[in-house]
C-alpha atoms as a PDB file:
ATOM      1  CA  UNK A   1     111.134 109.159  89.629  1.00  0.00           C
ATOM      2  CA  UNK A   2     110.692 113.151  90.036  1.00  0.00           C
ATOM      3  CA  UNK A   3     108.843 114.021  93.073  1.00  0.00           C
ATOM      4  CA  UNK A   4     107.905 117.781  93.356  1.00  0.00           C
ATOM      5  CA  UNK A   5     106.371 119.571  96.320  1.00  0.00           C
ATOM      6  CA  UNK A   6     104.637 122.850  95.445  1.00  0.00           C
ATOM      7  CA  UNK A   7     105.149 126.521  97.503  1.00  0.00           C
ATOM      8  CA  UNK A   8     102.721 129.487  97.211  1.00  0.00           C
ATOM      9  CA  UNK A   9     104.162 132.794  98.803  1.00  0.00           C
ATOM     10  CA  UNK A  10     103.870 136.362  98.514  1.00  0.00           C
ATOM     11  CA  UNK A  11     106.790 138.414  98.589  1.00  0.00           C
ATOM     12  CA  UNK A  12     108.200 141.758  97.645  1.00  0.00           C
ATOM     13  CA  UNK A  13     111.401 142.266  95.440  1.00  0.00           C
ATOM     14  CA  UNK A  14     113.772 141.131  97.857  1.00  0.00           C
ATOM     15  CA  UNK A  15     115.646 137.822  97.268  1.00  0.00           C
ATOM     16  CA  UNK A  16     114.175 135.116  99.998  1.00  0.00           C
ATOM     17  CA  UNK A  17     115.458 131.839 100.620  1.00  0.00           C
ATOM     18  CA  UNK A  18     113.330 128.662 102.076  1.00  0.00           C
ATOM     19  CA  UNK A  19     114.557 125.409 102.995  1.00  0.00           C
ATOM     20  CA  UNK A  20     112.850 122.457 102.068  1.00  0.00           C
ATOM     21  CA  UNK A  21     112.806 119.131 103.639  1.00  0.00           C
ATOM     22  CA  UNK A  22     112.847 115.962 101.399  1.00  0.00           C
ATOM     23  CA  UNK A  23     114.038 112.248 103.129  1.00  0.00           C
ATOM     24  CA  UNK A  24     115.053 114.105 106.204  1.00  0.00           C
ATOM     25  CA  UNK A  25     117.378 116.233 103.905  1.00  0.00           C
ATOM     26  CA  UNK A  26     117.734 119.896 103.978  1.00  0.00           C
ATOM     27  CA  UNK A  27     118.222 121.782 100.950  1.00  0.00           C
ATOM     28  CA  UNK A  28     117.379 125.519 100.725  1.00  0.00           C
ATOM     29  CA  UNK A  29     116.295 127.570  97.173  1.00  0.00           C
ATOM     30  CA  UNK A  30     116.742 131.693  96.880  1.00  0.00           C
ATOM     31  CA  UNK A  31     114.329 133.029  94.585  1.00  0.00           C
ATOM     32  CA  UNK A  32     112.867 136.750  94.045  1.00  0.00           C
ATOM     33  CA  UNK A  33     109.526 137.580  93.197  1.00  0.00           C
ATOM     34  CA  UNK A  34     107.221 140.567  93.566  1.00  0.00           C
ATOM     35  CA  UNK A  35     104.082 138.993  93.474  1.00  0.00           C
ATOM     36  CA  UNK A  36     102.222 135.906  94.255  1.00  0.00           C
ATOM     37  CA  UNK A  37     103.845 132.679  93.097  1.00  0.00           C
ATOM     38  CA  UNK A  38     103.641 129.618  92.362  1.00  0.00           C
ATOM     39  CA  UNK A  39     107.228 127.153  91.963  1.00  0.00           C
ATOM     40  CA  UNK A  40     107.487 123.536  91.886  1.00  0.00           C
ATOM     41  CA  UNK A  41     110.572 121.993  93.030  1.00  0.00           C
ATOM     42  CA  UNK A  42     111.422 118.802  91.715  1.00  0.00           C
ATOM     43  CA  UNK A  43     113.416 115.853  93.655  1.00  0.00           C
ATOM     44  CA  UNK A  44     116.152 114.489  91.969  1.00  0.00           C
ATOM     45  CA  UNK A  45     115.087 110.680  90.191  1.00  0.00           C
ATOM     46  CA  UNK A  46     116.428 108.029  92.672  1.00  0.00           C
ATOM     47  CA  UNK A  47     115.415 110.309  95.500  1.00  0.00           C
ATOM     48  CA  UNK A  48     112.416 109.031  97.715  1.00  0.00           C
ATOM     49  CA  UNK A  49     110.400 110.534 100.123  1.00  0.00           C
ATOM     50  CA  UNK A  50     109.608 109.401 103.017  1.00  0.00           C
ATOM     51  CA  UNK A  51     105.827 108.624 102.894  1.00  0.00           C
ATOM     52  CA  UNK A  52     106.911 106.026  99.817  1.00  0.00           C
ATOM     53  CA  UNK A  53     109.392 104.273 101.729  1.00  0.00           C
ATOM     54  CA  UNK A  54     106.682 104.131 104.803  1.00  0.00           C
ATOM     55  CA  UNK A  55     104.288 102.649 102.173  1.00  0.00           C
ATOM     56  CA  UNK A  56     106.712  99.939 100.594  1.00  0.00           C
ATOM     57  CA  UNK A  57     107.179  98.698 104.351  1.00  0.00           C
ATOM     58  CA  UNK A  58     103.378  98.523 104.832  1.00  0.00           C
ATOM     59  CA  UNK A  59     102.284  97.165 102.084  1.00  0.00           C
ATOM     60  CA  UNK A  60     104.850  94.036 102.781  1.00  0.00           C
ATOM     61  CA  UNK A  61     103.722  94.107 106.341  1.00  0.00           C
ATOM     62  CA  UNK A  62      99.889  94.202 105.277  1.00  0.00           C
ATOM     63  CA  UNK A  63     100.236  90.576 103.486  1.00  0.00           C
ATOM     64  CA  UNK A  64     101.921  89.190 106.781  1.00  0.00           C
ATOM     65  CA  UNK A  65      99.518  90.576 109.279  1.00  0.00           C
ATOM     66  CA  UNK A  66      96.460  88.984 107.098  1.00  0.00           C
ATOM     67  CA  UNK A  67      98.730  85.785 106.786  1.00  0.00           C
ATOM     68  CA  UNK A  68      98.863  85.527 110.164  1.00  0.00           C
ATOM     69  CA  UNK A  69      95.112  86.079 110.677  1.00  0.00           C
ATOM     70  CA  UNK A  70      94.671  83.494 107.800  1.00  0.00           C
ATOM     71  CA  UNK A  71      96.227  80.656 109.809  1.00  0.00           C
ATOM     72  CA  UNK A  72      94.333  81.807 112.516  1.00  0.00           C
ATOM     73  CA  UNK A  73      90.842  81.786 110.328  1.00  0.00           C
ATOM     74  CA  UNK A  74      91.877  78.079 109.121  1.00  0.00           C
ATOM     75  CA  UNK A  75      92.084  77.050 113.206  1.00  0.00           C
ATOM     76  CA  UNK A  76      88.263  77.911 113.467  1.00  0.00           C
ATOM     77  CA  UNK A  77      87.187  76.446 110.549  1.00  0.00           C
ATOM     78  CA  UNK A  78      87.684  73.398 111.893  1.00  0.00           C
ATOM     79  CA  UNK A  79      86.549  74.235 115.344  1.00  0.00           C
ATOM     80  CA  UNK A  80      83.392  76.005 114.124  1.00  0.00           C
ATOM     81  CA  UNK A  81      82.894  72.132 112.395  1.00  0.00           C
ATOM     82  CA  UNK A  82      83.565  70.521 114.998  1.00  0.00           C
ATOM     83  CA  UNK A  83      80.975  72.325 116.844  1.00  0.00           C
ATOM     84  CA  UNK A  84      78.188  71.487 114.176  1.00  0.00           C
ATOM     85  CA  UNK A  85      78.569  75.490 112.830  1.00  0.00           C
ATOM     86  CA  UNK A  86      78.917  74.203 108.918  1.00  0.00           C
ATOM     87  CA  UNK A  87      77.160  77.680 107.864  1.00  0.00           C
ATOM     88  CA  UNK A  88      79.748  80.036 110.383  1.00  0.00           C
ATOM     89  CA  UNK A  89      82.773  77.741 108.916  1.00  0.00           C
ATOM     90  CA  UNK A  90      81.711  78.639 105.449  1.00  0.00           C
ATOM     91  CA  UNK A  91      81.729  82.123 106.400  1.00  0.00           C
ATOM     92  CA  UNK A  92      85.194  81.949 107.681  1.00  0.00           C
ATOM     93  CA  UNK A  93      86.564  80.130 104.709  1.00  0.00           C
ATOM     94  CA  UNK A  94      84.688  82.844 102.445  1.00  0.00           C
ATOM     95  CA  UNK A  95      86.529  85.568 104.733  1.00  0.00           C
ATOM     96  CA  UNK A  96      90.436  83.766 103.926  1.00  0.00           C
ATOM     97  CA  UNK A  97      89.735  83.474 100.208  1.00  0.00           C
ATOM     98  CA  UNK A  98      88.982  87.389 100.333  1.00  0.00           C
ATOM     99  CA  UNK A  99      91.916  87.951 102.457  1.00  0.00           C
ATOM    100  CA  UNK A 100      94.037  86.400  99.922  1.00  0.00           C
ATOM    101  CA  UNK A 101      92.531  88.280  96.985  1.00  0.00           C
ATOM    102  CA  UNK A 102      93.296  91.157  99.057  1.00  0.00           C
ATOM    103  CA  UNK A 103      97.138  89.889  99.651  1.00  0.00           C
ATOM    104  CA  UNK A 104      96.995  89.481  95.543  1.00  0.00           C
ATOM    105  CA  UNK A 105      96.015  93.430  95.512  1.00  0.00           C
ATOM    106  CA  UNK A 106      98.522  94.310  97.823  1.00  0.00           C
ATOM    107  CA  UNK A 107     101.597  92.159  96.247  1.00  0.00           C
ATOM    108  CA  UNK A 108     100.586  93.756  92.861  1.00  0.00           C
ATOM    109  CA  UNK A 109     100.770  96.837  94.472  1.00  0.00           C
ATOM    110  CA  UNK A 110     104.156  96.502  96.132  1.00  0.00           C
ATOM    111  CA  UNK A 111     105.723  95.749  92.584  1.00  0.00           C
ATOM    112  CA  UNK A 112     104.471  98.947  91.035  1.00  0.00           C
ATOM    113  CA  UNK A 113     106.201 100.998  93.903  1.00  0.00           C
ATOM    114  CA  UNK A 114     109.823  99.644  92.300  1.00  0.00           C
END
């Protein structure tokens, strides 16, 4: 996986350097240019940033939140029954078969982020 991050300067002839900050890592790159610029710089593969390993962890912690709401949904179905609301306990069951859809979305999700 290549991850770049783009810089835009101006500068004059005189060799600059800039450090750069990928996964909490420091890593600096001297160029010289007399004009404006534009350089990619390109992450090593196997390197990962840290806004993908953020998202890996929340998409696994999305599907257990809703889970948790799920089981939570279920209790009121029944109690919403119970208390002659047939049309309000349809609702909620509608509501935990789109929260598992959306786990679906989310799990297929997670997979592409290997």
């Amino acid at each position: 996986m290549n991850n770049e991050h783009e810089c835009h300067y101006h500068h004059d002839d005189t060799p600059h350097t800039h450090e750069h900050y990928h996964d909490g890592i420091a890593h600096t790159h001297t160029h010289v240019h007399d004009d404006d610029h534009h350089h990619t710089h390109e992450m090593l593969d196997g390197d990962e940033s840290k806004e993908e390993k953020t998202l890996k962890i929340l998409l696994g912690h999305w599907v257990e939140h809703n889970k948790s709401h799920e089981e939570g949904f279920a209790e009121w179905v029944e109690k919403s029954k119970n208390m002659g609301k047939a049309e309000t306990s349809q609702f909620i069951e509608k509501a935990i078969e789109f929260m598992k859809q959306a786990d679906n979305m989310l799990e297929e999700a997670e997979k592409h982020m290997e």
